[in-house]
PDB file of N, CA and C in Angstrom:
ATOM      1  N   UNK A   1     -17.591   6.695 -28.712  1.00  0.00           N
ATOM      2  CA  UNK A   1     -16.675   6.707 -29.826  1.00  0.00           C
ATOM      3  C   UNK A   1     -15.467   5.842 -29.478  1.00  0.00           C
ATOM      4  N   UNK A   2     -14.860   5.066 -30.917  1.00  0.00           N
ATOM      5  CA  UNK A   2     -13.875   4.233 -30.299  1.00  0.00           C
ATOM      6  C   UNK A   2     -12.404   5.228 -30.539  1.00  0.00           C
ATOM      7  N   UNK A   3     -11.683   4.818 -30.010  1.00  0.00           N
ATOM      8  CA  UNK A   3     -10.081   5.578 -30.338  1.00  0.00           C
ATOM      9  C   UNK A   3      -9.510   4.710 -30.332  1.00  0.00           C
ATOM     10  N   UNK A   4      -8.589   4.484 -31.314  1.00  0.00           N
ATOM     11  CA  UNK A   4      -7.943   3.307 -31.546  1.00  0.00           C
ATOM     12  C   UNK A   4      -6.534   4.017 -30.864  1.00  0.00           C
ATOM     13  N   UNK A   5      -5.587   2.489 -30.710  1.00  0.00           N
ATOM     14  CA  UNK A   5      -4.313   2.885 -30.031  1.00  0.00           C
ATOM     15  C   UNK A   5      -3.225   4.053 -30.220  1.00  0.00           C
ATOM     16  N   UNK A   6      -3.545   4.030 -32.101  1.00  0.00           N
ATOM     17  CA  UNK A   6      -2.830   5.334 -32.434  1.00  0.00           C
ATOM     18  C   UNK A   6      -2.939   6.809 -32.451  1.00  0.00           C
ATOM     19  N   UNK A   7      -4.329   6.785 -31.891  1.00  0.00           N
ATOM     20  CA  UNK A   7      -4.885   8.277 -31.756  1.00  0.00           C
ATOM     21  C   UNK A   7      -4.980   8.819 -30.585  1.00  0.00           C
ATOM     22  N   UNK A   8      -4.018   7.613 -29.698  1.00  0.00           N
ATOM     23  CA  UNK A   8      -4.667   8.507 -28.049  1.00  0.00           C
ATOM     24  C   UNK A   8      -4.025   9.194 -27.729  1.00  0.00           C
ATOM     25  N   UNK A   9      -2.758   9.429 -28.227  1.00  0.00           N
ATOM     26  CA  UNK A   9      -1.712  10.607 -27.789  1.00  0.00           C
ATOM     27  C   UNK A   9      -1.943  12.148 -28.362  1.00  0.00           C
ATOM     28  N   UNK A  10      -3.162  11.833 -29.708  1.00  0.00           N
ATOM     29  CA  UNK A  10      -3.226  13.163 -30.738  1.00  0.00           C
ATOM     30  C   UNK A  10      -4.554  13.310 -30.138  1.00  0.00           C
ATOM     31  N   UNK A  11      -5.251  12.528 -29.638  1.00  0.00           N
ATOM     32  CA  UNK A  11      -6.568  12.327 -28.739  1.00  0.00           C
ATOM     33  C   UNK A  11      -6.694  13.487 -27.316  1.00  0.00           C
ATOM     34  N   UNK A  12      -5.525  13.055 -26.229  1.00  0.00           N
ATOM     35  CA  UNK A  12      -4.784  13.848 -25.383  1.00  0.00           C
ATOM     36  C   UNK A  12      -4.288  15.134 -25.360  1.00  0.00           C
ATOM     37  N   UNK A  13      -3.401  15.058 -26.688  1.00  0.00           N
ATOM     38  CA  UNK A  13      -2.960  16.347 -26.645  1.00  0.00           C
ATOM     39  C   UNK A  13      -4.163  17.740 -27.192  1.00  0.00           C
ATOM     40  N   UNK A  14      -5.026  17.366 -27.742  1.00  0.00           N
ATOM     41  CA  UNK A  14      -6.589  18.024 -28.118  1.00  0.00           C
ATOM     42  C   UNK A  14      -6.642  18.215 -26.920  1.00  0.00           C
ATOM     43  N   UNK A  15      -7.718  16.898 -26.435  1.00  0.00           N
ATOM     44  CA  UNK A  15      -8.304  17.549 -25.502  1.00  0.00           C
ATOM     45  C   UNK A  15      -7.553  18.520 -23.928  1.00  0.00           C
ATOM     46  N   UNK A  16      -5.979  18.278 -24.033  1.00  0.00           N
ATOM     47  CA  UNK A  16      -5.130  19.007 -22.575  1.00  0.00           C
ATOM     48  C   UNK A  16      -5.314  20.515 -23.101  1.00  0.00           C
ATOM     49  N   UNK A  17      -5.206  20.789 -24.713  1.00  0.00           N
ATOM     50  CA  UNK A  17      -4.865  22.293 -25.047  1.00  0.00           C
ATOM     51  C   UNK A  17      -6.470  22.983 -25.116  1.00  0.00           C
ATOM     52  N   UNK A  18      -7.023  22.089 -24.943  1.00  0.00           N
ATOM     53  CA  UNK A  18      -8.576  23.058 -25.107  1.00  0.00           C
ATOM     54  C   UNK A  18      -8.583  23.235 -23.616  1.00  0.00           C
ATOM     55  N   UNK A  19      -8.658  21.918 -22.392  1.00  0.00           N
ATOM     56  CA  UNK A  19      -8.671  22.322 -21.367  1.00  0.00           C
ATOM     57  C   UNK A  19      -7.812  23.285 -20.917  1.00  0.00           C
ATOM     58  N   UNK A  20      -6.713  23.715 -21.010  1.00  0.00           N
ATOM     59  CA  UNK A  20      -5.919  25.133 -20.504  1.00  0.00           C
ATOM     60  C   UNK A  20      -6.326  26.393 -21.332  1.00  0.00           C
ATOM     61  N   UNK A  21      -6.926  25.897 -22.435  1.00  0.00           N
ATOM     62  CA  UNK A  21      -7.580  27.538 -22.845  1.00  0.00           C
ATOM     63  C   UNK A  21      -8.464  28.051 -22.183  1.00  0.00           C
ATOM     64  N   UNK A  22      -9.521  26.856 -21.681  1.00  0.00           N
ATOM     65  CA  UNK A  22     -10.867  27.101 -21.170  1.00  0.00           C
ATOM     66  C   UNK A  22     -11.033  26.776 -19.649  1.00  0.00           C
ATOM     67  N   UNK A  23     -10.010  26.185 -19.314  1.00  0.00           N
ATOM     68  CA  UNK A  23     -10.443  26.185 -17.906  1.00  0.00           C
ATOM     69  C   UNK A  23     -10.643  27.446 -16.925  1.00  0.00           C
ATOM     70  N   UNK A  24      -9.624  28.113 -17.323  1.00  0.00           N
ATOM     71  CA  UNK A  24      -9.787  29.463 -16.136  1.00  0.00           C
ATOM     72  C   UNK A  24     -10.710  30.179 -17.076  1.00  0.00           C
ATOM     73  N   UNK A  25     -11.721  30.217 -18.325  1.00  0.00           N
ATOM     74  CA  UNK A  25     -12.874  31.617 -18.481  1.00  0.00           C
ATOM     75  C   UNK A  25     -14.022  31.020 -18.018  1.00  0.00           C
ATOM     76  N   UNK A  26     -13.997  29.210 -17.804  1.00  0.00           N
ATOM     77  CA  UNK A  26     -15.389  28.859 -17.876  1.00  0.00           C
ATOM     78  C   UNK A  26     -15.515  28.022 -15.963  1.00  0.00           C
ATOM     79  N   UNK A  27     -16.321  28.484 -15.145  1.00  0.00           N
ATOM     80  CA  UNK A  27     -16.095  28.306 -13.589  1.00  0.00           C
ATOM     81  C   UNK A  27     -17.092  26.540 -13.772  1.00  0.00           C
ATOM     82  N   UNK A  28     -17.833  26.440 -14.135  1.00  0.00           N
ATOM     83  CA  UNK A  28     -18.831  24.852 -14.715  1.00  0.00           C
ATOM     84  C   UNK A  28     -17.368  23.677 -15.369  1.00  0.00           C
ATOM     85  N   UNK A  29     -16.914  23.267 -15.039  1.00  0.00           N
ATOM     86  CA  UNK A  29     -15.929  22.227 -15.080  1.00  0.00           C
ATOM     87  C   UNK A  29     -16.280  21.070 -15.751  1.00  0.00           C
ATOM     88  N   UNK A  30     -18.049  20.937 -15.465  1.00  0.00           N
ATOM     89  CA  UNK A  30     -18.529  20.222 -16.595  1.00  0.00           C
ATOM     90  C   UNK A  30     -18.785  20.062 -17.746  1.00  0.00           C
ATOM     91  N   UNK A  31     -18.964  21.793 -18.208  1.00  0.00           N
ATOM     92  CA  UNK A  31     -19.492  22.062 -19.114  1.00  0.00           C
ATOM     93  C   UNK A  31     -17.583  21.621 -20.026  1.00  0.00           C
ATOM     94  N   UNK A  32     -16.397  22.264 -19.585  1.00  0.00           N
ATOM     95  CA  UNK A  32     -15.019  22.540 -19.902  1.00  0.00           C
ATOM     96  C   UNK A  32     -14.778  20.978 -20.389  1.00  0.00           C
ATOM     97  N   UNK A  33     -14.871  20.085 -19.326  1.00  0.00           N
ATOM     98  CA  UNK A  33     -14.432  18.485 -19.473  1.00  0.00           C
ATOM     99  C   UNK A  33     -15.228  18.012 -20.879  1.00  0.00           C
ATOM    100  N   UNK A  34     -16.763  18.230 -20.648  1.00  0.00           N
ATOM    101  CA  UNK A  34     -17.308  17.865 -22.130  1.00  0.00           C
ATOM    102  C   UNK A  34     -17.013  18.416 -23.390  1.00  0.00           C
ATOM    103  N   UNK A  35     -17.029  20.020 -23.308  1.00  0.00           N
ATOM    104  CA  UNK A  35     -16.614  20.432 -24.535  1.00  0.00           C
ATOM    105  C   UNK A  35     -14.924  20.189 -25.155  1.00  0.00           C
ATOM    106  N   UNK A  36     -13.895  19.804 -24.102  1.00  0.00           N
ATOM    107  CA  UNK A  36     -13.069  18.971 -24.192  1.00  0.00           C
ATOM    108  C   UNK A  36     -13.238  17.995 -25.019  1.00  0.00           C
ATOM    109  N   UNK A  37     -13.789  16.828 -24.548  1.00  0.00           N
ATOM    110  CA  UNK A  37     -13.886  15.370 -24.985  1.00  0.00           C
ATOM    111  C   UNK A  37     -15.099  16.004 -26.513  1.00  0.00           C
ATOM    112  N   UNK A  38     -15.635  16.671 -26.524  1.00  0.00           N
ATOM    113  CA  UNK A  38     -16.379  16.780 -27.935  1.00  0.00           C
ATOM    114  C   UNK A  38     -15.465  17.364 -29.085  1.00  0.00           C
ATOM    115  N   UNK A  39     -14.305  18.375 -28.601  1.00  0.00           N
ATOM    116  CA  UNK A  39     -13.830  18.825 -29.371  1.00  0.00           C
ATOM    117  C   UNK A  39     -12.391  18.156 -30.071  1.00  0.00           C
ATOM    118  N   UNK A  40     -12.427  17.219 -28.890  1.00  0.00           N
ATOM    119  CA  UNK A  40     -11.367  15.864 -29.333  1.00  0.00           C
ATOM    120  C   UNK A  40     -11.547  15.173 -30.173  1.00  0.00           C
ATOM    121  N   UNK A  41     -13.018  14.454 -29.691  1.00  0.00           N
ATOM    122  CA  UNK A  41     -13.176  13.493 -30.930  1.00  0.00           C
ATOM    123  C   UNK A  41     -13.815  13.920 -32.379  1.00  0.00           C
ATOM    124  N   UNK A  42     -14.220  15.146 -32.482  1.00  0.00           N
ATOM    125  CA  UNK A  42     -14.349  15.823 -33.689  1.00  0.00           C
ATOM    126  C   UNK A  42     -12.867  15.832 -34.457  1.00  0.00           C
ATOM    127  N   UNK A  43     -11.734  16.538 -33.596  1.00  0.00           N
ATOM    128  CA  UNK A  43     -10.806  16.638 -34.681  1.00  0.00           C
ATOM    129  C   UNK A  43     -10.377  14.845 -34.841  1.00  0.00           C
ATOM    130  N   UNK A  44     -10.357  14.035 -34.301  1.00  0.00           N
ATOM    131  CA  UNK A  44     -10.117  12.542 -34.413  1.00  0.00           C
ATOM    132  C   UNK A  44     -10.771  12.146 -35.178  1.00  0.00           C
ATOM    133  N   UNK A  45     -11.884  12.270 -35.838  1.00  0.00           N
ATOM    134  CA  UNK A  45     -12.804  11.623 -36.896  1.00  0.00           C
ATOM    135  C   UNK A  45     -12.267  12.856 -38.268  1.00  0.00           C
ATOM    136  N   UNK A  46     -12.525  14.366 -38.009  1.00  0.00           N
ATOM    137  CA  UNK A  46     -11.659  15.151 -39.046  1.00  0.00           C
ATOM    138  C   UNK A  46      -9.963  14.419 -39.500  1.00  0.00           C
ATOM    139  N   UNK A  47      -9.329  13.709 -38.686  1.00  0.00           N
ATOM    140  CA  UNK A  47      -7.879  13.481 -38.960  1.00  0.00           C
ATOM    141  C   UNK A  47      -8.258  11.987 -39.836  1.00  0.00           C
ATOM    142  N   UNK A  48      -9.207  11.179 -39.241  1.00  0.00           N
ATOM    143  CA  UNK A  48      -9.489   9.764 -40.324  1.00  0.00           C
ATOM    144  C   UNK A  48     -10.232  10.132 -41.457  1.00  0.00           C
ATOM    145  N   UNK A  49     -10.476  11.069 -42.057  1.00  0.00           N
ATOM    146  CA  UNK A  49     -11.073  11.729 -43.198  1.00  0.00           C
ATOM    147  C   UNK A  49      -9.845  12.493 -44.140  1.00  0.00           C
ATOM    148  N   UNK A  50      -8.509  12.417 -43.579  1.00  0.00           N
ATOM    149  CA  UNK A  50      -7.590  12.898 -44.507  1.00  0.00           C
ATOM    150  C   UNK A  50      -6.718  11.854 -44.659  1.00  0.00           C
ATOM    151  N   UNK A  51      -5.882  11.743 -46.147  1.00  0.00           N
ATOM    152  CA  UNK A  51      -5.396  10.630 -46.621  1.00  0.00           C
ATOM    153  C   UNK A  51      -3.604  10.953 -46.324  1.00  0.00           C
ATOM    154  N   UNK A  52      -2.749   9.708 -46.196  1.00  0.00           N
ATOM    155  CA  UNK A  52      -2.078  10.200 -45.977  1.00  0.00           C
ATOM    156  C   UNK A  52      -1.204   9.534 -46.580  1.00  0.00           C
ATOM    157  N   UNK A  53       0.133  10.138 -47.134  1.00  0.00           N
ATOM    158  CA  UNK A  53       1.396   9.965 -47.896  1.00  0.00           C
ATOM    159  C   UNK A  53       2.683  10.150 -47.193  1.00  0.00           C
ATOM    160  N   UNK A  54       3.651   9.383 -47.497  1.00  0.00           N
ATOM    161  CA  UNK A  54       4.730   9.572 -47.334  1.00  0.00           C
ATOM    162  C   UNK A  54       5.631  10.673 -48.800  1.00  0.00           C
ATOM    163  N   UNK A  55       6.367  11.193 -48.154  1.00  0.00           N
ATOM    164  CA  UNK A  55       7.305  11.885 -48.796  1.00  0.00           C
ATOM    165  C   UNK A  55       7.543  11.481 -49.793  1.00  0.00           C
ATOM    166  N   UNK A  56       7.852  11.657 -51.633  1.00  0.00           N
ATOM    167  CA  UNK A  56       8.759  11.566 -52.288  1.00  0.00           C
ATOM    168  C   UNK A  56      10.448  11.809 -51.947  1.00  0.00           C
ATOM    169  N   UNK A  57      10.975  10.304 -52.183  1.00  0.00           N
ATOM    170  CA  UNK A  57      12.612  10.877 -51.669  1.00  0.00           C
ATOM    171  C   UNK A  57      13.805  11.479 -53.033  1.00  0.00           C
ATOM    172  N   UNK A  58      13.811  12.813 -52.984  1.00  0.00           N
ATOM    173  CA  UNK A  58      14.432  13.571 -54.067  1.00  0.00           C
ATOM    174  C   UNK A  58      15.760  13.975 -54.242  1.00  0.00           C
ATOM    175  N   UNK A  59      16.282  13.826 -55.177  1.00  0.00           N
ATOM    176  CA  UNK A  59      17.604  14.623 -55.410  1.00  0.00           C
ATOM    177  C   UNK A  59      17.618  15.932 -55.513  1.00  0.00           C
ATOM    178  N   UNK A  60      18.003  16.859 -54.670  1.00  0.00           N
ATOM    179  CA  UNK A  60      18.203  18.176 -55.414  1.00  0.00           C
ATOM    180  C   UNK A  60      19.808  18.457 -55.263  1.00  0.00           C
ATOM    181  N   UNK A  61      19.799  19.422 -56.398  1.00  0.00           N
ATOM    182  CA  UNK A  61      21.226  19.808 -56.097  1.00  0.00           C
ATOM    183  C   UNK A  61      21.777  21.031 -55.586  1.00  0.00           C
ATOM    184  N   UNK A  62      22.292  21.724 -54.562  1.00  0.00           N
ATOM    185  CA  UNK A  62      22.087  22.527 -54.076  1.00  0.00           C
ATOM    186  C   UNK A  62      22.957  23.716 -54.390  1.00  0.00           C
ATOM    187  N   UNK A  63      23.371  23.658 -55.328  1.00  0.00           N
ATOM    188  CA  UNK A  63      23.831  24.820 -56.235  1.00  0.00           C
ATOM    189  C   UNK A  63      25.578  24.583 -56.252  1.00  0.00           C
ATOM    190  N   UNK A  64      26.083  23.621 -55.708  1.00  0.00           N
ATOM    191  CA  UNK A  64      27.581  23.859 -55.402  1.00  0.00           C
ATOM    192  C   UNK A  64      28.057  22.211 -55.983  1.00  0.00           C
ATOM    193  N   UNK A  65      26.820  21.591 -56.585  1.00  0.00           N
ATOM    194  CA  UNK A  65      27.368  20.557 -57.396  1.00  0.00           C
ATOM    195  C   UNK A  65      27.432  19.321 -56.688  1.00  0.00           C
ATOM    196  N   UNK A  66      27.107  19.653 -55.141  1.00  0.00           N
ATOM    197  CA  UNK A  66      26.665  18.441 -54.256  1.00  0.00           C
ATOM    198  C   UNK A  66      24.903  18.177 -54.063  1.00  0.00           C
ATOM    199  N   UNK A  67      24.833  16.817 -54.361  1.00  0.00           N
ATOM    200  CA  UNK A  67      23.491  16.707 -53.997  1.00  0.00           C
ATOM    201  C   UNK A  67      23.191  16.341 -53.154  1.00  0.00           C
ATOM    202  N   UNK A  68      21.829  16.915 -52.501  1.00  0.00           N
ATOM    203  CA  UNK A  68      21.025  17.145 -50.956  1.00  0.00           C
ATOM    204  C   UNK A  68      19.968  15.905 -50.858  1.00  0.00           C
ATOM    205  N   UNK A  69      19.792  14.961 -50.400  1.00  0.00           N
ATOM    206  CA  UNK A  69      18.949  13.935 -50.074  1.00  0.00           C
ATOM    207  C   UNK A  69      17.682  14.761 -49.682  1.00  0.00           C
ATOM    208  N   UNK A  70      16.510  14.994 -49.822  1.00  0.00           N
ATOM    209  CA  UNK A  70      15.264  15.102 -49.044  1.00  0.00           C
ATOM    210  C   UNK A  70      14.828  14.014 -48.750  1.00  0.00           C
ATOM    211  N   UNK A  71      14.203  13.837 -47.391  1.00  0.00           N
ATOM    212  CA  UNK A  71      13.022  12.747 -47.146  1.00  0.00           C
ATOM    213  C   UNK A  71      13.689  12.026 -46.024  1.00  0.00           C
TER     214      UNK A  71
END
């Protein structure tokens, strides 16, 4: 699988938090490292399957007659 430059940090941080869940129940290190790297690049292909937007930038007014920038 390829990972492009922008996914290796969301790439990383997957696969470090699966390895500290699973390293100390599972003693096979092989089995931990792969299901790691499988469960990485699953959510990495799940994250290029969602579309993505920037914010609408809004006025609200926040009750005192000053208005609040969002965004």
């Amino acid at each position: 699988m390829i990972i492009y430059e922008d996914e290796w940090a969301f790439w990383d941080d997957i696969a470090a938090r699966y390895l500290l869940k699973h390293a100390a129940t599972d003693h096979n290190v092989n089995h931990v490292i792969e299901g790691a790297g499988f469960y990485a690049d699953s959510m990495v292909l799940e994250r290029r399957k969602r579309k993505r937007a920037k914010l609408p930038v809004t006025s609200v007014s926040d009750g005192a007659g000053v208005a609040v920038v969002n965004g």
